[in-house]
C-alpha atoms as a PDB file:
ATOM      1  CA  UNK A   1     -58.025  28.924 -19.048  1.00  0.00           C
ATOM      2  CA  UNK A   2     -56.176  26.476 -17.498  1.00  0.00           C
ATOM      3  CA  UNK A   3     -55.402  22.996 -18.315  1.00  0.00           C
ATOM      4  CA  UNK A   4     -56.246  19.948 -16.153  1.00  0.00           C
ATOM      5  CA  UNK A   5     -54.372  16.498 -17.103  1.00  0.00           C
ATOM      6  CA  UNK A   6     -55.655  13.216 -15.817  1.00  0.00           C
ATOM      7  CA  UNK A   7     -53.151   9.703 -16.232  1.00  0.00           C
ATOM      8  CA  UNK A   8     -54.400   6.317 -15.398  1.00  0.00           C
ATOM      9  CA  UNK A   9     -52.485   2.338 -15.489  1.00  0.00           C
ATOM     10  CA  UNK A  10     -54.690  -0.123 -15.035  1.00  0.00           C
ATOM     11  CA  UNK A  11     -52.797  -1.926 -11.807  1.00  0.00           C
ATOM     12  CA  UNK A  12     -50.138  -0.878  -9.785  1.00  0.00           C
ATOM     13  CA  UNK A  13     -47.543  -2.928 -11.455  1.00  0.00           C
ATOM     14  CA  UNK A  14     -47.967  -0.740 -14.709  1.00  0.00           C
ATOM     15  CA  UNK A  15     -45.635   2.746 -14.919  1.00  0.00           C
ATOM     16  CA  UNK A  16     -47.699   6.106 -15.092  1.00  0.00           C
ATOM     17  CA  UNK A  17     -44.440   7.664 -16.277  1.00  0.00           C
ATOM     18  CA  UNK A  18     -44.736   8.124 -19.967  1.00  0.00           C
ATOM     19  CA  UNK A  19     -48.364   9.598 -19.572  1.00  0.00           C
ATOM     20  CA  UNK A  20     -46.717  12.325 -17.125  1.00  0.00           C
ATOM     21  CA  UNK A  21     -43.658  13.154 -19.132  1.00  0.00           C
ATOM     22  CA  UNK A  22     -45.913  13.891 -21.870  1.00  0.00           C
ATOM     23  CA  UNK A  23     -48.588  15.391 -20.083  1.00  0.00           C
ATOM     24  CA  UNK A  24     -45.683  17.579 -18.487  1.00  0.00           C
ATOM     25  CA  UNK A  25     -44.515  18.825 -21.770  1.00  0.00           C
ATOM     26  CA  UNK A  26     -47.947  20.953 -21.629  1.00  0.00           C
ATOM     27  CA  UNK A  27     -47.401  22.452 -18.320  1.00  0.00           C
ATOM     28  CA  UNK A  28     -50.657  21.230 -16.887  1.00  0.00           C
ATOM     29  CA  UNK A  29     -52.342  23.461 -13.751  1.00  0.00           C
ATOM     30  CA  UNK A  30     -52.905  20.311 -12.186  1.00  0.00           C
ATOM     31  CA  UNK A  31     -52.773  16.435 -12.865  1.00  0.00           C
ATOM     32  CA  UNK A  32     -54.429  13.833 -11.479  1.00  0.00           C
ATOM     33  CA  UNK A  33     -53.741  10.372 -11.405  1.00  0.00           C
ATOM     34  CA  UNK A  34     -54.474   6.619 -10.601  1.00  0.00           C
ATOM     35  CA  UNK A  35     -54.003   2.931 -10.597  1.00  0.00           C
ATOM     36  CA  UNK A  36     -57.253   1.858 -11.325  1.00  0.00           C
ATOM     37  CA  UNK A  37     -59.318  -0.155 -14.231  1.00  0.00           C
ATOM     38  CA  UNK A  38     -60.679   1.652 -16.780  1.00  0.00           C
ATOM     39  CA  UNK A  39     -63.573  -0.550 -16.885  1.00  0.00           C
ATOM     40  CA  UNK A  40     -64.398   1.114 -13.565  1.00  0.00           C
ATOM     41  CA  UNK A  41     -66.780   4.136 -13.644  1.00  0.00           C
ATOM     42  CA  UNK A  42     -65.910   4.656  -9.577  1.00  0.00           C
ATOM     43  CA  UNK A  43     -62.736   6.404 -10.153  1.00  0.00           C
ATOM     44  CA  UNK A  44     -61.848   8.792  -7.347  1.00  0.00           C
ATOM     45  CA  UNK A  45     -59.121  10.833  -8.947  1.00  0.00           C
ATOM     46  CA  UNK A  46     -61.357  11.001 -12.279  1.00  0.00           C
ATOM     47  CA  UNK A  47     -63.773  12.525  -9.972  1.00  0.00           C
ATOM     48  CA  UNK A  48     -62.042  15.030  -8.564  1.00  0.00           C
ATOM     49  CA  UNK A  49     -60.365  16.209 -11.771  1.00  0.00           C
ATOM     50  CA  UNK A  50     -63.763  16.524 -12.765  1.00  0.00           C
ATOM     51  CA  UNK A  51     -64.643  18.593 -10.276  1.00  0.00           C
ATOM     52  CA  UNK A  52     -61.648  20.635 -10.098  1.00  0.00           C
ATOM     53  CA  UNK A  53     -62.319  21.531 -13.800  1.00  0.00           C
ATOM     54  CA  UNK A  54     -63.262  25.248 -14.506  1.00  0.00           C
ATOM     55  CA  UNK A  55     -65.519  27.228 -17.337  1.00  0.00           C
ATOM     56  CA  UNK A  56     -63.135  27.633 -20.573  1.00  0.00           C
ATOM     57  CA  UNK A  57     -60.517  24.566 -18.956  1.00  0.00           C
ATOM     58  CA  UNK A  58     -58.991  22.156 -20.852  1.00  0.00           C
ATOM     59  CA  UNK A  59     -59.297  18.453 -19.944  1.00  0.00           C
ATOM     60  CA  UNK A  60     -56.258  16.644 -21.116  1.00  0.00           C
ATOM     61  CA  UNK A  61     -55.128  12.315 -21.237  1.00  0.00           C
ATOM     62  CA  UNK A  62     -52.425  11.408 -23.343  1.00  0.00           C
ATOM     63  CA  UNK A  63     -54.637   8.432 -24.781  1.00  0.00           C
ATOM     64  CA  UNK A  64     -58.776   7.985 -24.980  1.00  0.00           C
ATOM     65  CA  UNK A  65     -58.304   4.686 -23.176  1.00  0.00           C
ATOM     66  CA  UNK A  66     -56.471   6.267 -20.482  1.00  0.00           C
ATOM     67  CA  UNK A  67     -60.134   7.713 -19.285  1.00  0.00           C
ATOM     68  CA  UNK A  68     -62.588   5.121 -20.604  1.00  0.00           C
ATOM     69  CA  UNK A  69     -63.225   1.768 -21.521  1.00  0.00           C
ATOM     70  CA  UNK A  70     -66.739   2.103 -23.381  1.00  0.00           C
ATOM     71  CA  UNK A  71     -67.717   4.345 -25.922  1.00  0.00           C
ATOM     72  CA  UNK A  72     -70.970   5.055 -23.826  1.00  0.00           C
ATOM     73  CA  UNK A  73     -68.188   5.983 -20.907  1.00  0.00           C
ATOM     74  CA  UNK A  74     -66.152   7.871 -22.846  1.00  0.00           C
ATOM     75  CA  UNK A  75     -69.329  10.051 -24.087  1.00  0.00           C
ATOM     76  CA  UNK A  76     -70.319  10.660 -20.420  1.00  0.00           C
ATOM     77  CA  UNK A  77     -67.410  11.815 -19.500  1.00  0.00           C
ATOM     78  CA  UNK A  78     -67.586  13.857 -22.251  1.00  0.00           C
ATOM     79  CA  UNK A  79     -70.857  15.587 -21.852  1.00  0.00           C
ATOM     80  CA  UNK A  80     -70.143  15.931 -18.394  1.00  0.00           C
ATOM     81  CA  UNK A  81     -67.172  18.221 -18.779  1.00  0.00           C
ATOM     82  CA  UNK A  82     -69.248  19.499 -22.015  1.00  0.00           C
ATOM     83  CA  UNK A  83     -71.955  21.309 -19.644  1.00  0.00           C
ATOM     84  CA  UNK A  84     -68.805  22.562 -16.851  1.00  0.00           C
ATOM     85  CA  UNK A  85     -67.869  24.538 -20.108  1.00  0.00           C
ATOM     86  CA  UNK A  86     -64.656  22.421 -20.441  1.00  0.00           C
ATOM     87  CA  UNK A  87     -62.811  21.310 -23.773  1.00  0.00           C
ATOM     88  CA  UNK A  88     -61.504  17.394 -24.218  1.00  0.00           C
ATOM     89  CA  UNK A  89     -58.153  17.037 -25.744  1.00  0.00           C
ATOM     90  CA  UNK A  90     -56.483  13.906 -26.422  1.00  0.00           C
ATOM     91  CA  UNK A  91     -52.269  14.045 -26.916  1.00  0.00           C
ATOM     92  CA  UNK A  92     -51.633  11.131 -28.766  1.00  0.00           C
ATOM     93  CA  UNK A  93     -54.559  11.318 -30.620  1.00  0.00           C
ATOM     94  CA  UNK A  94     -54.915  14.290 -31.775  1.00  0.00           C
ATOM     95  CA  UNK A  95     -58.474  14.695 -30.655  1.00  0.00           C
ATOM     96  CA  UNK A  96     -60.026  18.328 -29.776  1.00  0.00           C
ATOM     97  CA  UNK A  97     -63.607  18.456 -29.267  1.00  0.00           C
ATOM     98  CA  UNK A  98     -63.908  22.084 -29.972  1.00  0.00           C
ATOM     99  CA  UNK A  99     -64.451  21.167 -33.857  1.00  0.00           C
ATOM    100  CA  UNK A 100     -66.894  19.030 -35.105  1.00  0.00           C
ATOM    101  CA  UNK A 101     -64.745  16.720 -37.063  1.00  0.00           C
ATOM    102  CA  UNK A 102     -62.666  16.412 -33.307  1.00  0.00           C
ATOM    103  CA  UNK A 103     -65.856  15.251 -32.468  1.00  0.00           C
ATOM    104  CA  UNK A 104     -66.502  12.796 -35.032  1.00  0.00           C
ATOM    105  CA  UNK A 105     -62.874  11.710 -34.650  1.00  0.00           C
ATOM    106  CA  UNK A 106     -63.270  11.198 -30.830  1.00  0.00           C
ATOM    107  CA  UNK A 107     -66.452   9.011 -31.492  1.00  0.00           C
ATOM    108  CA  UNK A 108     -64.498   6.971 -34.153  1.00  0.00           C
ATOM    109  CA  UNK A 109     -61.674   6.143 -31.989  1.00  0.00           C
ATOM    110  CA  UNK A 110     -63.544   5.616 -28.741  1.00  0.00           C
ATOM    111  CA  UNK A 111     -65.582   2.701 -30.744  1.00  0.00           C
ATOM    112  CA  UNK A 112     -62.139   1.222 -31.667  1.00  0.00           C
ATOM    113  CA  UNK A 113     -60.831   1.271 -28.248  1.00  0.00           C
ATOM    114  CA  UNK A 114     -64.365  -0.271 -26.922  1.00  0.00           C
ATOM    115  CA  UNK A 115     -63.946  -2.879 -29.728  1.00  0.00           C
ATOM    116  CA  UNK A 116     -60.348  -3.615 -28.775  1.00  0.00           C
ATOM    117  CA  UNK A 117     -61.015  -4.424 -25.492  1.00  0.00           C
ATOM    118  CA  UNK A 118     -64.312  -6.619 -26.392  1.00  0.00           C
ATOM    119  CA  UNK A 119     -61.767  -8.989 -28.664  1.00  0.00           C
ATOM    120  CA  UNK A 120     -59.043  -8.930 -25.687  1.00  0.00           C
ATOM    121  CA  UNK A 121     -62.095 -10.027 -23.591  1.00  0.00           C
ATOM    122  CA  UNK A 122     -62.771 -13.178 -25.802  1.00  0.00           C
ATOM    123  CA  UNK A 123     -59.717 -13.952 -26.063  1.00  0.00           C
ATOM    124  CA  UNK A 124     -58.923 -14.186 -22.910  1.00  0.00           C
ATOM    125  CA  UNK A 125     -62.913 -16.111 -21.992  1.00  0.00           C
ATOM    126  CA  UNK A 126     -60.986 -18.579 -25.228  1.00  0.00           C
ATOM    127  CA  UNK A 127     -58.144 -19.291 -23.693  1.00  0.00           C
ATOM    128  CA  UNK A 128     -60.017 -19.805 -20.076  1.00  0.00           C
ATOM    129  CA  UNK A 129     -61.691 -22.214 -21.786  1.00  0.00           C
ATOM    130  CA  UNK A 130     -58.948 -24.064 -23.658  1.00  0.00           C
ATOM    131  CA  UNK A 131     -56.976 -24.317 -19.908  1.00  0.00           C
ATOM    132  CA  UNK A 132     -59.997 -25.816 -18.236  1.00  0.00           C
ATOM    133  CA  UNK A 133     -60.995 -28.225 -21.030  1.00  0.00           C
ATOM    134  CA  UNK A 134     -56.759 -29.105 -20.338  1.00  0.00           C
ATOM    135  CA  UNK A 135     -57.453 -29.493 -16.362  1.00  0.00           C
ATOM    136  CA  UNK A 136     -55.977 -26.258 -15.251  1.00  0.00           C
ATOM    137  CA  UNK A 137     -57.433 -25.349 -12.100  1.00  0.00           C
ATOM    138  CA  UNK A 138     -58.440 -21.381 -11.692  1.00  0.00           C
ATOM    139  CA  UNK A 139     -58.874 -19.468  -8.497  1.00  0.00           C
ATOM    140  CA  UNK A 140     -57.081 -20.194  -4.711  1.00  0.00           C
ATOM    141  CA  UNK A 141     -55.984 -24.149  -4.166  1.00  0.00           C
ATOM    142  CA  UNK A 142     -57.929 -25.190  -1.084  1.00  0.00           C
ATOM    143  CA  UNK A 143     -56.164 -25.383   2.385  1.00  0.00           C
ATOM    144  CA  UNK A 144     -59.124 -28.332   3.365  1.00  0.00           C
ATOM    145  CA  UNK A 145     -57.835 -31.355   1.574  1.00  0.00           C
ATOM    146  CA  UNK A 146     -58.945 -34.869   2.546  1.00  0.00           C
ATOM    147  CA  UNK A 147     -55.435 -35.130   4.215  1.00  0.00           C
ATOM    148  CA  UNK A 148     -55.962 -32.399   6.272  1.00  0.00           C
ATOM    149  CA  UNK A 149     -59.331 -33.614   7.301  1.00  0.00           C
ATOM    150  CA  UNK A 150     -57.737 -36.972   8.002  1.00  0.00           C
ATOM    151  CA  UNK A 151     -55.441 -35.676  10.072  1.00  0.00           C
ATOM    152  CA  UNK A 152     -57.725 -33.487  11.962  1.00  0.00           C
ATOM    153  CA  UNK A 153     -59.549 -36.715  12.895  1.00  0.00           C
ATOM    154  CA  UNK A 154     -57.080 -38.410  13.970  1.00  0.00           C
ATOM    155  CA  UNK A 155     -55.653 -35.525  16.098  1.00  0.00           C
ATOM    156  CA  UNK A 156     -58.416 -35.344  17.759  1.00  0.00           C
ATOM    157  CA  UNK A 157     -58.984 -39.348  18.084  1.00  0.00           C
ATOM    158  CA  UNK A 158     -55.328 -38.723  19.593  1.00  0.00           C
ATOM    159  CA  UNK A 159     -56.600 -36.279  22.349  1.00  0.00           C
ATOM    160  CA  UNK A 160     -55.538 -33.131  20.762  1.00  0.00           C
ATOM    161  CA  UNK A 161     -57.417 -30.170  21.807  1.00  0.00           C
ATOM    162  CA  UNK A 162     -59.065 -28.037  18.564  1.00  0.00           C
ATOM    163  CA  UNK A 163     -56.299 -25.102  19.595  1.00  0.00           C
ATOM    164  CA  UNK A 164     -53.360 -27.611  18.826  1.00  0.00           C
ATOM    165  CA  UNK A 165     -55.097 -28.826  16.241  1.00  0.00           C
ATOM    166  CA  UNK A 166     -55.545 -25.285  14.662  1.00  0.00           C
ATOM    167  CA  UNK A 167     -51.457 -24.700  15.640  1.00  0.00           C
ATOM    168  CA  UNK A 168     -50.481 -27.874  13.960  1.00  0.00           C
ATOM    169  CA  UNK A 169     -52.224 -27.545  10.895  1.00  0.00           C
ATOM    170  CA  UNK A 170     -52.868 -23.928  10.273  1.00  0.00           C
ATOM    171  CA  UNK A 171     -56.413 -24.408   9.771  1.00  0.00           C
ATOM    172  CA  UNK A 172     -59.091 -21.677  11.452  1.00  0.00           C
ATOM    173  CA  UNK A 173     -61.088 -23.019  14.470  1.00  0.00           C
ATOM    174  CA  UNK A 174     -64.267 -22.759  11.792  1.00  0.00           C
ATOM    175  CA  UNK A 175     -62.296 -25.091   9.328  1.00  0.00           C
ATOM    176  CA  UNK A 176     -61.422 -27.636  12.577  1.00  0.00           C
ATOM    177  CA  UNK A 177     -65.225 -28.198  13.781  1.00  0.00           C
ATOM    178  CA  UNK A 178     -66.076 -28.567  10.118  1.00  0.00           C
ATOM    179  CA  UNK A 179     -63.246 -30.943   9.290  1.00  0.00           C
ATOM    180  CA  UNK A 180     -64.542 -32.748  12.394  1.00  0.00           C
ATOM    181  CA  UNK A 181     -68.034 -32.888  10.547  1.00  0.00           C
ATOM    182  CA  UNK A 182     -70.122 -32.251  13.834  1.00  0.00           C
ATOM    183  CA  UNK A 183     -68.478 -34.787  15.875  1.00  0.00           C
ATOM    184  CA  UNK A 184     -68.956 -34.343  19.441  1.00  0.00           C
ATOM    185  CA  UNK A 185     -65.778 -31.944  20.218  1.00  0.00           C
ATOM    186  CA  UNK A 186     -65.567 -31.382  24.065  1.00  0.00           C
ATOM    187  CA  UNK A 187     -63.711 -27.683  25.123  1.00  0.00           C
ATOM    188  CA  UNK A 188     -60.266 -26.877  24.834  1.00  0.00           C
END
């Protein structure tokens, strides 16, 4: 029996420190870790420490929503390492699924987590909301603004040739000859 850890932060910005340090503590055979959502199912070091897990293992995350988002997830996961033979323990927890109350226990707390992140979700869709009904603009400012178009125009009106244009504003040929609206552009 040997015990396989898996870790997980959500974005590279986030520390998978504390996870390790306490994964560590258990002197782990091997550990496997990511930056990755744990909305996402297509997790390639979840994956392989799947895989790598043996018959009479021990599967090992500090927290359950460290390895899934979704109760329906969570319970995949589960059965999948289930019919390798391997047991699920959770650190923080205190979740072993070798007992049926672990079991129930898991179940319990994988709903909160699920439900947790559904109310973070609405909150966040509320407040989306709230700063659009207040103006706020979401998503990349556009580089085309009628300025820009202007001044395409009357580059080109000048004499300038689409590649100066592009230089001068920073604007992609594509952007240019659409700025231009199909206005008869000779080469250059």
């Amino acid at each position: 029996m040997s015990i396989v850890a898996y870790a997980r932060v959500s974005s590279t910005g986030q520390s998978l420190d504390v996870q390790l340090e306490k994964l560590a503590a258990l002197k782990p055979a091997k550990v496997f870790q990511e930056k990755k959502s744990g909305v996402d199912r297509e997790r390639p070091e979840l994956k392989k420490a799947i895989e790598y897990c043996r018959e009479g293992d021990v599967f090992l995350v500090t927290k359950i929503d460290r390895l899934a988002r979704s109760t329906r997830d969570l319970l995949n996961i589960i059965d999948e390492l289930a019919a390798k033979g391997v047991e699920f323990k959770v650190l923080d927890q205190s979740v072993d699924t070798t007992s049926s109350t672990g079991k129930l226990t898991l179940q319990i707390l994988a709903s909160v987590a699920e439900f947790e992140n559904n109310i973070r979700k609405e909150r966040q869709a509320d407040g989306i909301k709230v700063a659009q009904a207040k103006g706020v603009q979401f998503g990349r400012h556009p580089k085309m603004t009628e300025e820009t178009v202007v001044t395409i125009r009357e580059l080109k009106e000048a004499g300038v040739t689409v590649k100066e244009i592009m230089a001068k504003t920073g604007m992609s040929k594509a952007s240019v000859y659409r700025a231009l609206g199909g206005q008869a552009v000779e080469n250059g």
